[in-house]
PDB file of N, CA and C in Angstrom:
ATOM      1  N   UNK A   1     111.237 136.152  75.466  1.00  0.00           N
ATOM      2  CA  UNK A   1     111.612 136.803  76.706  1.00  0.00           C
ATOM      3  C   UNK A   1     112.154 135.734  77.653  1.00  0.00           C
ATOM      4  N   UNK A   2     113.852 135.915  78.194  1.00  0.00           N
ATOM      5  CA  UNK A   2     113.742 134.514  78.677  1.00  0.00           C
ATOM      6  C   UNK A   2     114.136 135.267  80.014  1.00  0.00           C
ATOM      7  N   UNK A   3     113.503 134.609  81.562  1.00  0.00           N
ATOM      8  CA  UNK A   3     114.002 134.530  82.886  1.00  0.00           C
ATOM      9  C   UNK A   3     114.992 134.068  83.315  1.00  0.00           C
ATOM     10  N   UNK A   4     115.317 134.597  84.222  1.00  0.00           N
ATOM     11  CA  UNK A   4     116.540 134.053  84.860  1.00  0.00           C
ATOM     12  C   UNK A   4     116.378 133.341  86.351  1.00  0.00           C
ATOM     13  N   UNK A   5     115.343 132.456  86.078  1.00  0.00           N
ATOM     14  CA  UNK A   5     114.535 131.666  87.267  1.00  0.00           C
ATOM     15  C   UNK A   5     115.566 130.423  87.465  1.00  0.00           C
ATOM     16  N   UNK A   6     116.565 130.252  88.442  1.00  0.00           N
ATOM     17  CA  UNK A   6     117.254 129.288  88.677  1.00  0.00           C
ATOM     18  C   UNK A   6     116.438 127.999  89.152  1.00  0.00           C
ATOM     19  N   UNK A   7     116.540 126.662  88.238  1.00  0.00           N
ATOM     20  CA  UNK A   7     115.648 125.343  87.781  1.00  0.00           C
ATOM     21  C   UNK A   7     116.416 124.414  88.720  1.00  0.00           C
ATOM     22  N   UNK A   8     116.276 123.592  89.192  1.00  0.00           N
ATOM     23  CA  UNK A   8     116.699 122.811  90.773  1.00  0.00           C
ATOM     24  C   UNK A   8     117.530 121.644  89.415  1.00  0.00           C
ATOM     25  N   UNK A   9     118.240 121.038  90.533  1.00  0.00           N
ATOM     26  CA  UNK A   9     119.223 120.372  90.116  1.00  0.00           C
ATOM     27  C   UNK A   9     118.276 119.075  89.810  1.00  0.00           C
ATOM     28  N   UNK A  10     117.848 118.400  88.649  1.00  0.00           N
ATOM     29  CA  UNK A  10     116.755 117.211  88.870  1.00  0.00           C
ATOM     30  C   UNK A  10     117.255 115.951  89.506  1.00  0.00           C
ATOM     31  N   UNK A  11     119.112 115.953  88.967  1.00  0.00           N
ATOM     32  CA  UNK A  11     119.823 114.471  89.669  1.00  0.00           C
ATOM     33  C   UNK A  11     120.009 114.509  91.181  1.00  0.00           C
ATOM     34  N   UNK A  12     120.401 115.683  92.138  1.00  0.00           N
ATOM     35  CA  UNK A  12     120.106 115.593  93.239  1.00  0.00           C
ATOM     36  C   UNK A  12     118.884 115.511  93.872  1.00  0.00           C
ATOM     37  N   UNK A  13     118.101 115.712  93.554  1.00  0.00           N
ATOM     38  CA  UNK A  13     116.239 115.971  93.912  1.00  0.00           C
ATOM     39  C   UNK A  13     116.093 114.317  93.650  1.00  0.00           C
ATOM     40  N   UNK A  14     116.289 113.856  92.816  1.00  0.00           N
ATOM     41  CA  UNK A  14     116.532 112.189  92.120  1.00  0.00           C
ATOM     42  C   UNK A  14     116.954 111.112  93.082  1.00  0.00           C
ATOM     43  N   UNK A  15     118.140 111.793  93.757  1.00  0.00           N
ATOM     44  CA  UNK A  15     118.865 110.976  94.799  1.00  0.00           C
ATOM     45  C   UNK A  15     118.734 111.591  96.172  1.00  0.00           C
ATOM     46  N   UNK A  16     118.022 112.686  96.708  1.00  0.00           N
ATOM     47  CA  UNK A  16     117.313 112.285  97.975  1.00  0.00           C
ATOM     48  C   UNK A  16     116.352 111.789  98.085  1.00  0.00           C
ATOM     49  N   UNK A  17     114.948 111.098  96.805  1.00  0.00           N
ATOM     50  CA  UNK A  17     114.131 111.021  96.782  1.00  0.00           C
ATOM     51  C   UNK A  17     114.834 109.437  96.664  1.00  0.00           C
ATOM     52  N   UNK A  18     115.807 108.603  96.078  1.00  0.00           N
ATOM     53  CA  UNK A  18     116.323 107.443  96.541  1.00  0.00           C
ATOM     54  C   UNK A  18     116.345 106.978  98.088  1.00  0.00           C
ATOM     55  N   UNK A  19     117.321 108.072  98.318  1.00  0.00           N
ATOM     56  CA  UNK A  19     117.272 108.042  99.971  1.00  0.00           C
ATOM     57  C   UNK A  19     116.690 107.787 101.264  1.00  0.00           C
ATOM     58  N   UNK A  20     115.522 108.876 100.489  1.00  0.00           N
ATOM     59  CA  UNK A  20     114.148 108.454 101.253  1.00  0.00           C
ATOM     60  C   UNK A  20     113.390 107.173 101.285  1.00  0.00           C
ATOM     61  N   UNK A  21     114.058 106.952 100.518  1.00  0.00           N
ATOM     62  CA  UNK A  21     112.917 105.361  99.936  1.00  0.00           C
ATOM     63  C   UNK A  21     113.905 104.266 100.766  1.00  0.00           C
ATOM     64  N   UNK A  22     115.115 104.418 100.928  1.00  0.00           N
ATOM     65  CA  UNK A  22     115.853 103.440 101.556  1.00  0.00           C
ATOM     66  C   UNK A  22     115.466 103.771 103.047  1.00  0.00           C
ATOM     67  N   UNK A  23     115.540 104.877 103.483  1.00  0.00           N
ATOM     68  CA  UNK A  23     115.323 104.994 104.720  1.00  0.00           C
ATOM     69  C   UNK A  23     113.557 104.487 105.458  1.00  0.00           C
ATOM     70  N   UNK A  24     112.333 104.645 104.556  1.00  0.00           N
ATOM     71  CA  UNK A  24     111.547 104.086 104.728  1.00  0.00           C
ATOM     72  C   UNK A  24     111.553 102.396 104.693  1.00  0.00           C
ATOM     73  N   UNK A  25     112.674 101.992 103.887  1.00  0.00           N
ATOM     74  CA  UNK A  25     112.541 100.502 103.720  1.00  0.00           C
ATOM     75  C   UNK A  25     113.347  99.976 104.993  1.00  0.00           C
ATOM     76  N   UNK A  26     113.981 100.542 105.342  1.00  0.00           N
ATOM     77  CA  UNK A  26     114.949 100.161 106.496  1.00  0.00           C
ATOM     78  C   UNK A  26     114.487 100.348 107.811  1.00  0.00           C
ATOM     79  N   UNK A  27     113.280 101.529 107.924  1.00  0.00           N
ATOM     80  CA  UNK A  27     112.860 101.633 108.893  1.00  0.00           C
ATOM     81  C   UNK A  27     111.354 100.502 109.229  1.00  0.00           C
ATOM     82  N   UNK A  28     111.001 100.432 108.060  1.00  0.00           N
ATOM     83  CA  UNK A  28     109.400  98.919 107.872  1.00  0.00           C
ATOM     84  C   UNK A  28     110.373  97.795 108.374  1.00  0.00           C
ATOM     85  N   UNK A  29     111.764  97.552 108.354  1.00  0.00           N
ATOM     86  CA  UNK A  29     112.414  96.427 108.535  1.00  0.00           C
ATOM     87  C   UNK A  29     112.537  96.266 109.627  1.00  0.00           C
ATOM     88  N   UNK A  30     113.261  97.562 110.356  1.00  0.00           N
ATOM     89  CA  UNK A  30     114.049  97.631 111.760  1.00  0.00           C
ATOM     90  C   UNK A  30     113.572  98.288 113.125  1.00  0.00           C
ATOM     91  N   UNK A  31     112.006  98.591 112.483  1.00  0.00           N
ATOM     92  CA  UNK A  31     111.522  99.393 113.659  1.00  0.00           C
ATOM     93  C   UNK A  31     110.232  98.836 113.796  1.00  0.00           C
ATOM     94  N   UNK A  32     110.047  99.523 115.157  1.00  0.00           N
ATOM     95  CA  UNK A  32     108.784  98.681 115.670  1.00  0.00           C
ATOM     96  C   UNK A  32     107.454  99.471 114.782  1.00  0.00           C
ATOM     97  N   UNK A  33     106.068  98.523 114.357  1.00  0.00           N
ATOM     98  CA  UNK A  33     105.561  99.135 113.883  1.00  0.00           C
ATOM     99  C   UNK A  33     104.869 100.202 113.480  1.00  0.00           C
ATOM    100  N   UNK A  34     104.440 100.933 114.666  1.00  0.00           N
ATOM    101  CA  UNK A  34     103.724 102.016 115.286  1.00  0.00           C
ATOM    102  C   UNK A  34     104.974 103.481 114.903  1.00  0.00           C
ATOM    103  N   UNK A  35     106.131 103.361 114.995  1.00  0.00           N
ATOM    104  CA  UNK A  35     107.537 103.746 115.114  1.00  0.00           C
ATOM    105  C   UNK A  35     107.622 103.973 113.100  1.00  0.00           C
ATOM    106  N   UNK A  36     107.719 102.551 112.819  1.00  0.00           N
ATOM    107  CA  UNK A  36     107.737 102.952 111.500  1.00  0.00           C
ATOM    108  C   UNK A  36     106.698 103.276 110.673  1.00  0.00           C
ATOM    109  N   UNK A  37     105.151 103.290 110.741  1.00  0.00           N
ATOM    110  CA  UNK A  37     104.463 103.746 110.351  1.00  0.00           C
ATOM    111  C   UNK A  37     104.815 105.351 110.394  1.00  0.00           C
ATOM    112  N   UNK A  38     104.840 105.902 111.474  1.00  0.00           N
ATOM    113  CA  UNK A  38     104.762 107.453 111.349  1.00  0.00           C
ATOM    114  C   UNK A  38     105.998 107.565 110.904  1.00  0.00           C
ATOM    115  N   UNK A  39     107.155 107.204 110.376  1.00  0.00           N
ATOM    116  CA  UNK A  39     108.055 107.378 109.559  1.00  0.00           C
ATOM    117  C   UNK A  39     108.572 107.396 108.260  1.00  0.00           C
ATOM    118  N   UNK A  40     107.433 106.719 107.978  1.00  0.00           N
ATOM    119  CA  UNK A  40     107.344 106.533 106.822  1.00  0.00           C
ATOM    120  C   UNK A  40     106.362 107.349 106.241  1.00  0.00           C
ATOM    121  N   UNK A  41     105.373 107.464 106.773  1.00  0.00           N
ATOM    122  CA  UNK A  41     104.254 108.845 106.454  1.00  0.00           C
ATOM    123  C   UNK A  41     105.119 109.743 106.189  1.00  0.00           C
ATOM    124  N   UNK A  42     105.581 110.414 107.445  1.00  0.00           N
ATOM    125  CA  UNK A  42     106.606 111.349 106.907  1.00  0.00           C
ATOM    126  C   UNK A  42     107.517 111.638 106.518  1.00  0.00           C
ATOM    127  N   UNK A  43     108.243 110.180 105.926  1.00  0.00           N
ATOM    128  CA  UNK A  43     109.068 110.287 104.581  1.00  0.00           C
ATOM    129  C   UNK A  43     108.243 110.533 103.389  1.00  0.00           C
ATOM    130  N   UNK A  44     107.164 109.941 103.086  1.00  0.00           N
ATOM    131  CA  UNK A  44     106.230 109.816 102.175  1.00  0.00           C
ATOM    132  C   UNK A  44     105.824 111.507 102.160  1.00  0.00           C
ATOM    133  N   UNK A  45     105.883 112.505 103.406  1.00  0.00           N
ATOM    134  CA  UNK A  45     105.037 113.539 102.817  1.00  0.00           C
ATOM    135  C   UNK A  45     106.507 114.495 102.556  1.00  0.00           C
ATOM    136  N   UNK A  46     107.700 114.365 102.825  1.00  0.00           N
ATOM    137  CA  UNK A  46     108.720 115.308 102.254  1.00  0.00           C
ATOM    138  C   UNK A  46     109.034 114.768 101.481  1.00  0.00           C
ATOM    139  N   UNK A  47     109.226 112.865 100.807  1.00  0.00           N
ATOM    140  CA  UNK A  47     109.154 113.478  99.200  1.00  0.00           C
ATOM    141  C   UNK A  47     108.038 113.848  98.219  1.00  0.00           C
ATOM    142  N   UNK A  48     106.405 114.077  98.810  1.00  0.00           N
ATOM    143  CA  UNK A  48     105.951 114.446  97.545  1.00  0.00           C
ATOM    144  C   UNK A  48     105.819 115.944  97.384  1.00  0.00           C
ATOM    145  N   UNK A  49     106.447 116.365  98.869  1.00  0.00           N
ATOM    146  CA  UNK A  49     107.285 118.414  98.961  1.00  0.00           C
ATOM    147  C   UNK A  49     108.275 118.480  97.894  1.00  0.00           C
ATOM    148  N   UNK A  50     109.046 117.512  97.824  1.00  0.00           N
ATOM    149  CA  UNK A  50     110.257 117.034  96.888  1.00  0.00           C
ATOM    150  C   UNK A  50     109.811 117.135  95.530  1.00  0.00           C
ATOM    151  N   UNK A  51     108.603 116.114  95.398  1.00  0.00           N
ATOM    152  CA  UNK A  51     108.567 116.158  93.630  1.00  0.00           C
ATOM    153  C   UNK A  51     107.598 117.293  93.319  1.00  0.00           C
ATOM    154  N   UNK A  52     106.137 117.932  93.889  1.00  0.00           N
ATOM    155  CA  UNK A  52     105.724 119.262  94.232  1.00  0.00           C
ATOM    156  C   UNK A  52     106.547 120.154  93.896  1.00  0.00           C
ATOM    157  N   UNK A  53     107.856 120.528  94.617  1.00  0.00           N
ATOM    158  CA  UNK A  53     108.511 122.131  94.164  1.00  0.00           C
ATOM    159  C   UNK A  53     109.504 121.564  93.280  1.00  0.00           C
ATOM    160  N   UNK A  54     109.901 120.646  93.153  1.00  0.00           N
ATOM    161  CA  UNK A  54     110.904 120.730  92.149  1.00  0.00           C
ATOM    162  C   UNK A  54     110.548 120.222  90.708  1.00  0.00           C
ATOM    163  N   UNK A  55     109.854 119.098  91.115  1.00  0.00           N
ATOM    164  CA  UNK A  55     109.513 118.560  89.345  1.00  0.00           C
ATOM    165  C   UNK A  55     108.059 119.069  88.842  1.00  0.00           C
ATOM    166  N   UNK A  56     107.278 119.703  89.884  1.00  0.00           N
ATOM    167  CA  UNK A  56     106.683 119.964  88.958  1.00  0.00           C
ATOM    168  C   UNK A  56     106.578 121.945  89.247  1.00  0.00           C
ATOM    169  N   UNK A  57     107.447 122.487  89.734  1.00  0.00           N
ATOM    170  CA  UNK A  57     107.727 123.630  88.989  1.00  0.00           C
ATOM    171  C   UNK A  57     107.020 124.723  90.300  1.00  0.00           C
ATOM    172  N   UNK A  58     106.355 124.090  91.112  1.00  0.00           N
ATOM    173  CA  UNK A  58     106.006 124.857  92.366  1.00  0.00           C
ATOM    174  C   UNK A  58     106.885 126.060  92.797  1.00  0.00           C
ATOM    175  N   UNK A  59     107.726 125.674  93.296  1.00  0.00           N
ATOM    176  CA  UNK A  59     109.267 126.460  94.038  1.00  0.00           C
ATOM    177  C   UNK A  59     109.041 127.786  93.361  1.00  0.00           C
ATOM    178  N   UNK A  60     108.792 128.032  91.952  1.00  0.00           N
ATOM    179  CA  UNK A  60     108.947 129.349  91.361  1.00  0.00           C
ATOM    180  C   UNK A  60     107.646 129.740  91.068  1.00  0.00           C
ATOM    181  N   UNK A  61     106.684 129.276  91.115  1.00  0.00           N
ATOM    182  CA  UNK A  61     105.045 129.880  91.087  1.00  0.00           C
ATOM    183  C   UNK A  61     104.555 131.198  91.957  1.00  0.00           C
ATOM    184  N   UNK A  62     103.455 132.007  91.409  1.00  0.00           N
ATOM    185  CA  UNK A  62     102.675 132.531  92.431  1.00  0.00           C
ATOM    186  C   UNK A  62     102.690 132.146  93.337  1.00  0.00           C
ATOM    187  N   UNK A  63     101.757 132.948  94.227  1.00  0.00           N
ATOM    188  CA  UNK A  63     101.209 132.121  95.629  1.00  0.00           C
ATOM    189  C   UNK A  63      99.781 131.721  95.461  1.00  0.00           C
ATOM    190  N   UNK A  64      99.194 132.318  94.348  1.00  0.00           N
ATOM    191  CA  UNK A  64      97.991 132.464  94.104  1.00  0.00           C
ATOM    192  C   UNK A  64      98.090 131.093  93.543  1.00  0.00           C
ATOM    193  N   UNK A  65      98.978 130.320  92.998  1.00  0.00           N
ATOM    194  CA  UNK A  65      98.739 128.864  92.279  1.00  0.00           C
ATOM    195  C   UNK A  65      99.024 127.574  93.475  1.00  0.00           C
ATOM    196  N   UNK A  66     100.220 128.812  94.728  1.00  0.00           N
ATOM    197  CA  UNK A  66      99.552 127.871  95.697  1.00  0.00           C
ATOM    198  C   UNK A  66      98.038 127.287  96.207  1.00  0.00           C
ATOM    199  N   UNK A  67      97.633 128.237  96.164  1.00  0.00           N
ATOM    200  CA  UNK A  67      96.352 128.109  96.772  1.00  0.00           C
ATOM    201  C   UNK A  67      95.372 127.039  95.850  1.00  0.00           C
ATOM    202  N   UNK A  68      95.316 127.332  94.794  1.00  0.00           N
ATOM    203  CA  UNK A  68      95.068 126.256  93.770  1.00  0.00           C
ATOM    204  C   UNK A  68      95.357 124.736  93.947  1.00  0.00           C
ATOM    205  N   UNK A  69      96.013 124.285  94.614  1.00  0.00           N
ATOM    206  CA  UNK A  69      96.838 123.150  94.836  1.00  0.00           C
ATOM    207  C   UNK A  69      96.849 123.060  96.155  1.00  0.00           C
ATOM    208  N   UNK A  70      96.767 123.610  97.362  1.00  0.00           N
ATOM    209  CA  UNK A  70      96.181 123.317  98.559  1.00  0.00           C
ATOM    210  C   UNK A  70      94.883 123.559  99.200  1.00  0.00           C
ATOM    211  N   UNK A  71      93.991 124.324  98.228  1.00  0.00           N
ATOM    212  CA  UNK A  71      92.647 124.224  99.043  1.00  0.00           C
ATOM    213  C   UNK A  71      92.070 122.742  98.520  1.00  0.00           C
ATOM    214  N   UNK A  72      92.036 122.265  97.653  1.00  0.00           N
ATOM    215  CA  UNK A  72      91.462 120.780  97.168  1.00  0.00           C
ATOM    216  C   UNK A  72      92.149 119.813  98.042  1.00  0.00           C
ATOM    217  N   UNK A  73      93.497 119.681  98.509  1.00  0.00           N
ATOM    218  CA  UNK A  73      93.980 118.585  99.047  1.00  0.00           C
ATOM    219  C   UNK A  73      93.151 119.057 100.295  1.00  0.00           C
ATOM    220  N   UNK A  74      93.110 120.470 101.371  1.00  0.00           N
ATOM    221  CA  UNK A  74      92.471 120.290 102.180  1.00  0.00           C
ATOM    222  C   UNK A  74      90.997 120.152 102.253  1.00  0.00           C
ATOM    223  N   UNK A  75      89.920 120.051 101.408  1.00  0.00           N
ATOM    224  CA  UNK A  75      89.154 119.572 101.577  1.00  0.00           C
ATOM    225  C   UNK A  75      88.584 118.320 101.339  1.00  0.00           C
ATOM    226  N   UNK A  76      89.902 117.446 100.588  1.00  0.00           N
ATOM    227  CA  UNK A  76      89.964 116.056 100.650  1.00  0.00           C
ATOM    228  C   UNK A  76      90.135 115.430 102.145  1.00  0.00           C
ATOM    229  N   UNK A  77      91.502 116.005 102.497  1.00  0.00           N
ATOM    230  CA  UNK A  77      91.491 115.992 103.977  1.00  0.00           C
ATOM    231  C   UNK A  77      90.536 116.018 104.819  1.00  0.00           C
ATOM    232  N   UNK A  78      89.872 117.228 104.671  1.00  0.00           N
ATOM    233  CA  UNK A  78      88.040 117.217 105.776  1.00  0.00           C
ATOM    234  C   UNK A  78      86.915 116.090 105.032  1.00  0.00           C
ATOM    235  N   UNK A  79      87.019 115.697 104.466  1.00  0.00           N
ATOM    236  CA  UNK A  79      85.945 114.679 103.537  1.00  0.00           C
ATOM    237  C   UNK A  79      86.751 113.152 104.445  1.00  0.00           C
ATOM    238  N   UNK A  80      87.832 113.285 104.048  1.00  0.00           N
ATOM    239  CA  UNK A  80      88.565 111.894 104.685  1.00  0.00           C
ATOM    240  C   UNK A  80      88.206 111.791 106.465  1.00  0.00           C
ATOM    241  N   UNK A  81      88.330 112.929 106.906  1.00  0.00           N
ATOM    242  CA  UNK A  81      87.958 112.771 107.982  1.00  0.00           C
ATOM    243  C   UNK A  81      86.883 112.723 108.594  1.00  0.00           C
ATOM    244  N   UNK A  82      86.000 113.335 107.885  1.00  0.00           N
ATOM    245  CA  UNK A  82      84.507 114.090 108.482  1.00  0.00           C
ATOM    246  C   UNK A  82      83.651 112.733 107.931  1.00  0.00           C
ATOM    247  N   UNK A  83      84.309 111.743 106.661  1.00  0.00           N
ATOM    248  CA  UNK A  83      83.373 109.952 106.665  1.00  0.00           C
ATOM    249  C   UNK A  83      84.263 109.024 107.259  1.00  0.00           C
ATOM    250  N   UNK A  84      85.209 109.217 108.042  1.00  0.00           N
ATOM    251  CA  UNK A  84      86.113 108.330 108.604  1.00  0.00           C
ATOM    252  C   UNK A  84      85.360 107.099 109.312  1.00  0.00           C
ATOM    253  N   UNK A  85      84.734 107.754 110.491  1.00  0.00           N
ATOM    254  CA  UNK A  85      83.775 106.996 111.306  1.00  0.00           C
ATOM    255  C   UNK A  85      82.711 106.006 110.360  1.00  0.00           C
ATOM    256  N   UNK A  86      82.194 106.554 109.386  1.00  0.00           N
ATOM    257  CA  UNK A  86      81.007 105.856 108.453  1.00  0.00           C
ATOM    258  C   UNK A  86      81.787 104.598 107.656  1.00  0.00           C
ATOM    259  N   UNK A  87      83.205 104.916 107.436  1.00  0.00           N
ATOM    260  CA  UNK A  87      83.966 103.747 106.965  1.00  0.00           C
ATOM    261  C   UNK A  87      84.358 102.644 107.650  1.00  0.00           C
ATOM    262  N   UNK A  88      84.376 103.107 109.142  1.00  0.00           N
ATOM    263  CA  UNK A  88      85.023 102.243 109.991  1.00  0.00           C
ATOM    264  C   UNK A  88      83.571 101.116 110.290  1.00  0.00           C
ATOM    265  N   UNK A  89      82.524 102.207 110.330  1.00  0.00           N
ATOM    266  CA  UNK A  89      81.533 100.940 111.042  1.00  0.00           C
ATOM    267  C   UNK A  89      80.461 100.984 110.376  1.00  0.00           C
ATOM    268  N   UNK A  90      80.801 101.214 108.962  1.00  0.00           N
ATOM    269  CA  UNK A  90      79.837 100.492 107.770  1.00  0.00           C
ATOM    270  C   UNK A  90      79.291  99.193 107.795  1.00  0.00           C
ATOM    271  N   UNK A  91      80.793  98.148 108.037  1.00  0.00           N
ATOM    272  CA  UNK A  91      80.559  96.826 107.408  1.00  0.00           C
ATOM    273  C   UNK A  91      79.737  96.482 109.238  1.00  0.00           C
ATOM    274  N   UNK A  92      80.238  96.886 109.868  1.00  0.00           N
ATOM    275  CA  UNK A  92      79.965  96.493 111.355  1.00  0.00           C
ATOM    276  C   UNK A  92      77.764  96.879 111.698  1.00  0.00           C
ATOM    277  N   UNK A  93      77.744  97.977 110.753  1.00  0.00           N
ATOM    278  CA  UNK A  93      76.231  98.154 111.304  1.00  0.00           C
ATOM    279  C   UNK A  93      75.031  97.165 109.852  1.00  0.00           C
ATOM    280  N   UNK A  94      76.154  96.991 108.833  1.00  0.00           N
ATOM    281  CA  UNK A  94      75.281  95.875 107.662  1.00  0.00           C
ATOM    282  C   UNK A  94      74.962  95.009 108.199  1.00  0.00           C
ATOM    283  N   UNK A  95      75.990  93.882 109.290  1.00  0.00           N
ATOM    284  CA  UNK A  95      76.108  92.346 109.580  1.00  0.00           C
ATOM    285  C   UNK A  95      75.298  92.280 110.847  1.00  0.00           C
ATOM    286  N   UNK A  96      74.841  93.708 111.357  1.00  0.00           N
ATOM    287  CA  UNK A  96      74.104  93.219 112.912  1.00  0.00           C
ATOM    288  C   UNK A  96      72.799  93.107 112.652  1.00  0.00           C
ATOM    289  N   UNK A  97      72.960  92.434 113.761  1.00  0.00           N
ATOM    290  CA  UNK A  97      71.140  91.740 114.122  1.00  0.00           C
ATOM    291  C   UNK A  97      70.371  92.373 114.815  1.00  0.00           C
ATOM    292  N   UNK A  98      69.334  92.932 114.183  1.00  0.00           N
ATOM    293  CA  UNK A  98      68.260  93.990 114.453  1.00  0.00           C
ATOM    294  C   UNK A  98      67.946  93.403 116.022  1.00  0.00           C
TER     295      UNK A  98
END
């Protein structure tokens, strides 16, 4: 039984995901740090939207397999955040003097 599910172009998906990578490298070079940090995050999070729906087949899924694939990242997310503090002043409450 074959679909007629139109499959993304992989060489263009290939070469904005180049793109991106130049534009993060250019921006760690040419911008101030604070500036290129959050630029690079969010180059970093539209291409892994990039390799997500296109390479690995997202774009044409349920929604129900969405959910599969974003409730775990968000409760990585609340775990990352909710021991954030315990990471920061771990080493800081080992080394003090009672």
């Amino acid at each position: 039984m074959a679909t007629d599910v139109q499959r993304p172009n992989y060489f263009i998906v290939w070469v904005w995901l180049m793109v991106l990578v130049i534009v993060s490298i250019v921006a760690s070079l040419a911008l101030p740090k604070s500036v290129a940090l959050v630029l690079i995050f969010s180059v970093a999070l539209v291409k892994a939207l990039l390799v997500i729906l296109n390479y690995m087949h997202l774009k044409y899924e349920k929604p129900l397999l969405y959910a599969l694939v974003i409730v775990p990242l968000l409760i990585v997310a609340v775990l990352i955040f909710a021991l954030f503090p315990d990471f920061v002043t771990h080493g800081q409450l080992l080394h003090s003097a009672p």
